[in-house]
C-alpha atoms as a PDB file:
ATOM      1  CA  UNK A   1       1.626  -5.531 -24.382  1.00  0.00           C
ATOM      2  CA  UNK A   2       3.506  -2.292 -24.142  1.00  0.00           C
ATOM      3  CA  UNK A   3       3.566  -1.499 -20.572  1.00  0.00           C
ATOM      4  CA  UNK A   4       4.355   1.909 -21.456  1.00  0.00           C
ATOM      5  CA  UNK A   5       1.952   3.790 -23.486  1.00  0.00           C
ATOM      6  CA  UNK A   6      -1.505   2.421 -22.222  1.00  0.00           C
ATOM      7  CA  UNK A   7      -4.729   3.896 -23.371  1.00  0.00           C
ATOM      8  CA  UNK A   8      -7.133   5.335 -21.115  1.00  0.00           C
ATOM      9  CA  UNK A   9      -9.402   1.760 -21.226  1.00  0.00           C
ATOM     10  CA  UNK A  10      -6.725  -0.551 -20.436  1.00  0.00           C
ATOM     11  CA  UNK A  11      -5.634   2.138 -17.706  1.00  0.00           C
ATOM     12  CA  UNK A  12      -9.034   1.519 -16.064  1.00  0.00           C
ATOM     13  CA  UNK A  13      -9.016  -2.569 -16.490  1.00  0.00           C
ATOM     14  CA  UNK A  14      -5.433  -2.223 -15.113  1.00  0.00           C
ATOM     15  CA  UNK A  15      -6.533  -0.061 -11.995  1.00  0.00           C
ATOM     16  CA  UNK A  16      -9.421  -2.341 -11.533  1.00  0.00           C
ATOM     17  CA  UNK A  17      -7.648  -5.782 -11.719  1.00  0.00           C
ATOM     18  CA  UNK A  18      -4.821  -3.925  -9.268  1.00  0.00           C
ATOM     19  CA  UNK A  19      -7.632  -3.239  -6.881  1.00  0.00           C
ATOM     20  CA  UNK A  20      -9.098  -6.358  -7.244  1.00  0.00           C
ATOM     21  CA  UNK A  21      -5.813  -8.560  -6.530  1.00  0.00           C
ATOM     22  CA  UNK A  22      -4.970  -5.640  -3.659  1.00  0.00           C
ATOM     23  CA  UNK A  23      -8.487  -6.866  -1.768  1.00  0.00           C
ATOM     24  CA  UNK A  24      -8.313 -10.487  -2.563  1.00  0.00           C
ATOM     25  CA  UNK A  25      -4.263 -10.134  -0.858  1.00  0.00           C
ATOM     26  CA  UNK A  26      -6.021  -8.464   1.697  1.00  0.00           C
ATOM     27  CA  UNK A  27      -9.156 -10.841   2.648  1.00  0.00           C
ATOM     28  CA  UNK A  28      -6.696 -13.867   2.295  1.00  0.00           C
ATOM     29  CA  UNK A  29      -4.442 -12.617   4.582  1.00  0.00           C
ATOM     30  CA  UNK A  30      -6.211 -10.699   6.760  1.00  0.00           C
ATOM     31  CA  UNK A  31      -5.937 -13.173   9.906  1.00  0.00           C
ATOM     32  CA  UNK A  32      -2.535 -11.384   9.971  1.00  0.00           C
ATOM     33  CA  UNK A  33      -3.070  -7.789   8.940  1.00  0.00           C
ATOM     34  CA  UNK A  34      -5.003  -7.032  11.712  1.00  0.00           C
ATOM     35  CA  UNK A  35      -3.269  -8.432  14.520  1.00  0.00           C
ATOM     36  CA  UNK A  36      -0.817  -6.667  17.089  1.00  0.00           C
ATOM     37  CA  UNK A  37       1.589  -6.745  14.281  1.00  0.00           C
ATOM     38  CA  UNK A  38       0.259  -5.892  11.094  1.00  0.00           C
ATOM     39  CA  UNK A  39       1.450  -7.978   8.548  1.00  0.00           C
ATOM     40  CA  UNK A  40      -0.242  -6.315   5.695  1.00  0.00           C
ATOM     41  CA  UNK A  41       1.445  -7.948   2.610  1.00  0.00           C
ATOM     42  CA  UNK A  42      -1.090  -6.165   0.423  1.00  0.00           C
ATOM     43  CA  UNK A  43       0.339  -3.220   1.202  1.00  0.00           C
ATOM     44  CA  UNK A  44       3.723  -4.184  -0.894  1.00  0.00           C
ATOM     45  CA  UNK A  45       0.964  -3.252  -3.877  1.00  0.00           C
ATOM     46  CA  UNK A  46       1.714   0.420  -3.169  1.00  0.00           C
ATOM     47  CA  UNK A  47       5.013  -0.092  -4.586  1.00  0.00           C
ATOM     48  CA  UNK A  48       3.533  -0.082  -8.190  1.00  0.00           C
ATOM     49  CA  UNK A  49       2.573   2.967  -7.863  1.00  0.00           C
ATOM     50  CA  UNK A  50       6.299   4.163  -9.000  1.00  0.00           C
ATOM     51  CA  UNK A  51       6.074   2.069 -12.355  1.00  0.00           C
ATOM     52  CA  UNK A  52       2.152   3.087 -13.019  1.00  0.00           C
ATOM     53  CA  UNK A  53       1.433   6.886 -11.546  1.00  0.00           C
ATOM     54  CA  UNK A  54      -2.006   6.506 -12.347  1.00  0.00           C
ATOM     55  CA  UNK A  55      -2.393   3.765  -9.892  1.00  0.00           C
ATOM     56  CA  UNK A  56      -2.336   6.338  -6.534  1.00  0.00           C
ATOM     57  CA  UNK A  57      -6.425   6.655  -6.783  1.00  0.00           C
ATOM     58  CA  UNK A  58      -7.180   3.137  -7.141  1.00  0.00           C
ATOM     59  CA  UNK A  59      -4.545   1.900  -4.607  1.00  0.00           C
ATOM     60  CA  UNK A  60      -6.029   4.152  -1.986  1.00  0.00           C
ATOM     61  CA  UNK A  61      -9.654   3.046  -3.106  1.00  0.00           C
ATOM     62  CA  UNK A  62      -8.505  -0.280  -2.761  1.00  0.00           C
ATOM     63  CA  UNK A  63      -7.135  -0.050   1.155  1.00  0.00           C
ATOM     64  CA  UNK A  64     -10.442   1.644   1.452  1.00  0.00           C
ATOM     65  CA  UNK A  65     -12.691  -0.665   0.349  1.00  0.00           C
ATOM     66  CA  UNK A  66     -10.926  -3.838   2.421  1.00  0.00           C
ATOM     67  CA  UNK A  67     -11.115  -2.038   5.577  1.00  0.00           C
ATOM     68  CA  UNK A  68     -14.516  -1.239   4.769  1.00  0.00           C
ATOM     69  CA  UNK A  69     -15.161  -4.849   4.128  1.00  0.00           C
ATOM     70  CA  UNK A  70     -12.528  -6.170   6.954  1.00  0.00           C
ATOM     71  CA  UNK A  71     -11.457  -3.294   8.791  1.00  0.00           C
ATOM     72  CA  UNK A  72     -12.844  -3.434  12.683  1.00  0.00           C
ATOM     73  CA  UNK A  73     -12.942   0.562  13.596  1.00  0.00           C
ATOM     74  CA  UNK A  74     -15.040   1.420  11.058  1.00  0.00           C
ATOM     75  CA  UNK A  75     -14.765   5.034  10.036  1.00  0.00           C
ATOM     76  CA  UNK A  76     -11.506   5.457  11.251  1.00  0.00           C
ATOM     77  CA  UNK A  77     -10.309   2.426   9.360  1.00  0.00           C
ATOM     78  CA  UNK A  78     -12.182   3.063   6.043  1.00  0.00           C
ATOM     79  CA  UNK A  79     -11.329   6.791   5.601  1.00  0.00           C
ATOM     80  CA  UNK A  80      -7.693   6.804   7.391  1.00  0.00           C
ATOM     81  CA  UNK A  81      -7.087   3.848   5.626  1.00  0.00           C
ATOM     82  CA  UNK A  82      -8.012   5.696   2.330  1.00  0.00           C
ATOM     83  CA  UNK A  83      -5.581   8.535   2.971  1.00  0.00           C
ATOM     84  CA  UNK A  84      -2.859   6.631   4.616  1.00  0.00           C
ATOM     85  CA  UNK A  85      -3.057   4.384   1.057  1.00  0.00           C
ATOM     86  CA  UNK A  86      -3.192   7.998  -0.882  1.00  0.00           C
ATOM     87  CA  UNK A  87       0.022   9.152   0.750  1.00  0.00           C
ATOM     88  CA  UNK A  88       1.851   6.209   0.657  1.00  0.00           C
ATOM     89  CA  UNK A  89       1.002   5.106  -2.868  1.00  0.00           C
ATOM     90  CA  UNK A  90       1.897   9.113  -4.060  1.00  0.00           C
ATOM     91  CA  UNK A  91       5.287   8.549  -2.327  1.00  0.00           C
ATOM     92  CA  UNK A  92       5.685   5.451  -4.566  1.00  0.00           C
ATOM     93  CA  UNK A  93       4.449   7.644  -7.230  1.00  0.00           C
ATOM     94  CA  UNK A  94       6.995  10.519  -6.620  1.00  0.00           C
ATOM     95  CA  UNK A  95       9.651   8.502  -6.247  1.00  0.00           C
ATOM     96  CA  UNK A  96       9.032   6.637  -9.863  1.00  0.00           C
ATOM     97  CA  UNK A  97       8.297  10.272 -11.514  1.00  0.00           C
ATOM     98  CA  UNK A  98      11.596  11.396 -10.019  1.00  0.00           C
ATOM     99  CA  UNK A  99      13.656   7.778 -11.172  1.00  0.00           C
ATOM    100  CA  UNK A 100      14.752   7.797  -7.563  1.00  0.00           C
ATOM    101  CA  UNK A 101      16.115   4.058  -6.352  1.00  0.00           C
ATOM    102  CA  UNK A 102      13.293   1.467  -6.592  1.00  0.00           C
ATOM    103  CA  UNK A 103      14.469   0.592  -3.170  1.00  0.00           C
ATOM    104  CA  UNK A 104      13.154   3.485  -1.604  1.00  0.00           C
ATOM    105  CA  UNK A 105       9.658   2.881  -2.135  1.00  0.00           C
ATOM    106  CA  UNK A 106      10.617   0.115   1.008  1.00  0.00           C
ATOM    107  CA  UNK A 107      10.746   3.368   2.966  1.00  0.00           C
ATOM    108  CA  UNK A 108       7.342   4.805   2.662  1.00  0.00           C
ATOM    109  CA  UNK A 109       5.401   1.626   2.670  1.00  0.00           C
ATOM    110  CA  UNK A 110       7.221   0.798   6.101  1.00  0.00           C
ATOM    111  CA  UNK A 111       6.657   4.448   7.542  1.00  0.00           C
ATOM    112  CA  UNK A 112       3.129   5.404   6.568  1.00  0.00           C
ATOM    113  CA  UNK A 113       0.913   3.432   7.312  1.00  0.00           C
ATOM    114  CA  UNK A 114       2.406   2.759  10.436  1.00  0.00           C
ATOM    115  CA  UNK A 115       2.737   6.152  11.468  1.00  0.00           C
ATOM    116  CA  UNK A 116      -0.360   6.940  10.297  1.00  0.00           C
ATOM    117  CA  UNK A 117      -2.584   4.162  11.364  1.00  0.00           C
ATOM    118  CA  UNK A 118      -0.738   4.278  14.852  1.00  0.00           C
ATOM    119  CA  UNK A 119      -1.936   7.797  15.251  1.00  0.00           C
ATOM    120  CA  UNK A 120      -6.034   6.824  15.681  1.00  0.00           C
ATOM    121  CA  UNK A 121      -5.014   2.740  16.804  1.00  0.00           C
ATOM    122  CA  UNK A 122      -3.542   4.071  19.897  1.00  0.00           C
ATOM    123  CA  UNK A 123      -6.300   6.514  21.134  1.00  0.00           C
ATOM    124  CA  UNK A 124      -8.667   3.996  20.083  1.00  0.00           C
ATOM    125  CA  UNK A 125      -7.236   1.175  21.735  1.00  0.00           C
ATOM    126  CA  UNK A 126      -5.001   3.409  24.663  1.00  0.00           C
ATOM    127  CA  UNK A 127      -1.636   2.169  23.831  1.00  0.00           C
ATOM    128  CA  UNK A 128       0.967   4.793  23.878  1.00  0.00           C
ATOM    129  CA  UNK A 129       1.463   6.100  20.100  1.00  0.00           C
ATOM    130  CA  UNK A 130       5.491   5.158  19.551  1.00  0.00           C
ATOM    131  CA  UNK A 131       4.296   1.051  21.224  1.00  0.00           C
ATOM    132  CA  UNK A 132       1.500   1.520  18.536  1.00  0.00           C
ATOM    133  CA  UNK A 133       3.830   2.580  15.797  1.00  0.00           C
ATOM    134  CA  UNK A 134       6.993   0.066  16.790  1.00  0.00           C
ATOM    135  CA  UNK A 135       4.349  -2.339  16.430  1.00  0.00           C
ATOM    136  CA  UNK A 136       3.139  -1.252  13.108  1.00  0.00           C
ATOM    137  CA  UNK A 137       6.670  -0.642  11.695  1.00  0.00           C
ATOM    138  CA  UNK A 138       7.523  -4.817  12.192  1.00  0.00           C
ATOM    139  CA  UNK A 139       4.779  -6.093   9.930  1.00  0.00           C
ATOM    140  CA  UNK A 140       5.044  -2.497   7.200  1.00  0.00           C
ATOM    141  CA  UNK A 141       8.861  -3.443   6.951  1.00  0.00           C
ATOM    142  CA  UNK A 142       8.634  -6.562   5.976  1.00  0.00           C
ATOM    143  CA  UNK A 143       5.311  -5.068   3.178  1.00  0.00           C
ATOM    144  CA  UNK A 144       7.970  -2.626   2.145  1.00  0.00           C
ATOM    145  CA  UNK A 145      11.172  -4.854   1.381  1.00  0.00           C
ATOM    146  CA  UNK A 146       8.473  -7.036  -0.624  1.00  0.00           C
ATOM    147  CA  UNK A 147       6.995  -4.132  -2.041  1.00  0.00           C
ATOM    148  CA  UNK A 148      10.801  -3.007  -3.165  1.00  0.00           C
ATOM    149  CA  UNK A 149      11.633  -6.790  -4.465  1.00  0.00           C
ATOM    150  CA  UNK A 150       7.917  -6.906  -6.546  1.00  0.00           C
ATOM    151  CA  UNK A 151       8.759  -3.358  -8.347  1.00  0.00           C
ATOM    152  CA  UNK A 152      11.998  -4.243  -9.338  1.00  0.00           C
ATOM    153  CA  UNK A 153      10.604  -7.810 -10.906  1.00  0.00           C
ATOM    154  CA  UNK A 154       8.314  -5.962 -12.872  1.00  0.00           C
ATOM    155  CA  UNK A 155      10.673  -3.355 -13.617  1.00  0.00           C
ATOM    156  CA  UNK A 156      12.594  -6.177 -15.236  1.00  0.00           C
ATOM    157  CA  UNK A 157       9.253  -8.167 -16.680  1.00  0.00           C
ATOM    158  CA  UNK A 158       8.091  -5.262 -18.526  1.00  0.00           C
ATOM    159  CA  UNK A 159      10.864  -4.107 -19.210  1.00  0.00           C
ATOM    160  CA  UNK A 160      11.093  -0.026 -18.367  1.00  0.00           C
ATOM    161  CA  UNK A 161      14.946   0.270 -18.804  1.00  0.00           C
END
């Protein structure tokens, strides 16, 4: 299949089946991804967002819908989740539309969502913000160096030199 020129229809079966494996990532590990450190491995997911711009909607959808089903703070969770997946997956996005280092998508995977998520975790849970965030960072680093080795496989798989 040419990885490159997809129609609209297997666009959306693509989205979907992203979304799909993004949750199931999520639910399988989430005795992890919601601990003190968040080891969110799902998140790595975001990274295909440089190789597939069409994939920003559905990847936010996607952290949206597994804190909906997972998440413990409800709307906090479910619609910062959704934007904090937005902004990180468009990073992914702009850095792919720009042919910037496939590396770098390591850096917004690692700093968004902990950022952001620290910024309502610590006045829900009254732990100074930059604890909250330190916290985040350890388990978003190690999503973003996956994230960074999973976009340069496919990079290679599919073959987008």
């Amino acid at each position: 299949m040419d990885m490159k020129n997809l129609s609209k229809t297997q666009k959306l079966c693509f989205s979907g089946a992203v979304m799909a494996i993004y949750i199931l990532l999520m639910y399988l590990t989430q005795s992890f991804a919601f601990g003190q450190y968040q080891v969110r491995i799902a998140t790595a997911i975001y990274s295909v967002a440089y190789l597939f711009e069409f994939l920003v909607v559905p990847l936010a959808l996607a952290n949206l819908l597994s804190n909906l089903l997972m998440g413990g703070f409800g709307f906090f969770d479910i619609v910062g989740g959704g934007l904090v997946g937005l902004l990180t997956a468009g990073c992914c996005a702009w850095l792919g539309k720009h042919r910037l280092s496939r590396s770098l998508t390591a850096v917004p995977i690692a700093l968004i969502p902990a950022l952001g998520v620290a910024s309502w975790l610590s006045y829900l849970l009254s732990v100074p913000y930059w604890v909250m965030a330190g916290s985040l960072m350890v388990g978003q680093l190690i999503a973003g160096i996956a994230g960074a080795l999973l976009t340069g496989a496919l990079w290679k798989i599919w073959k987008f030199q």
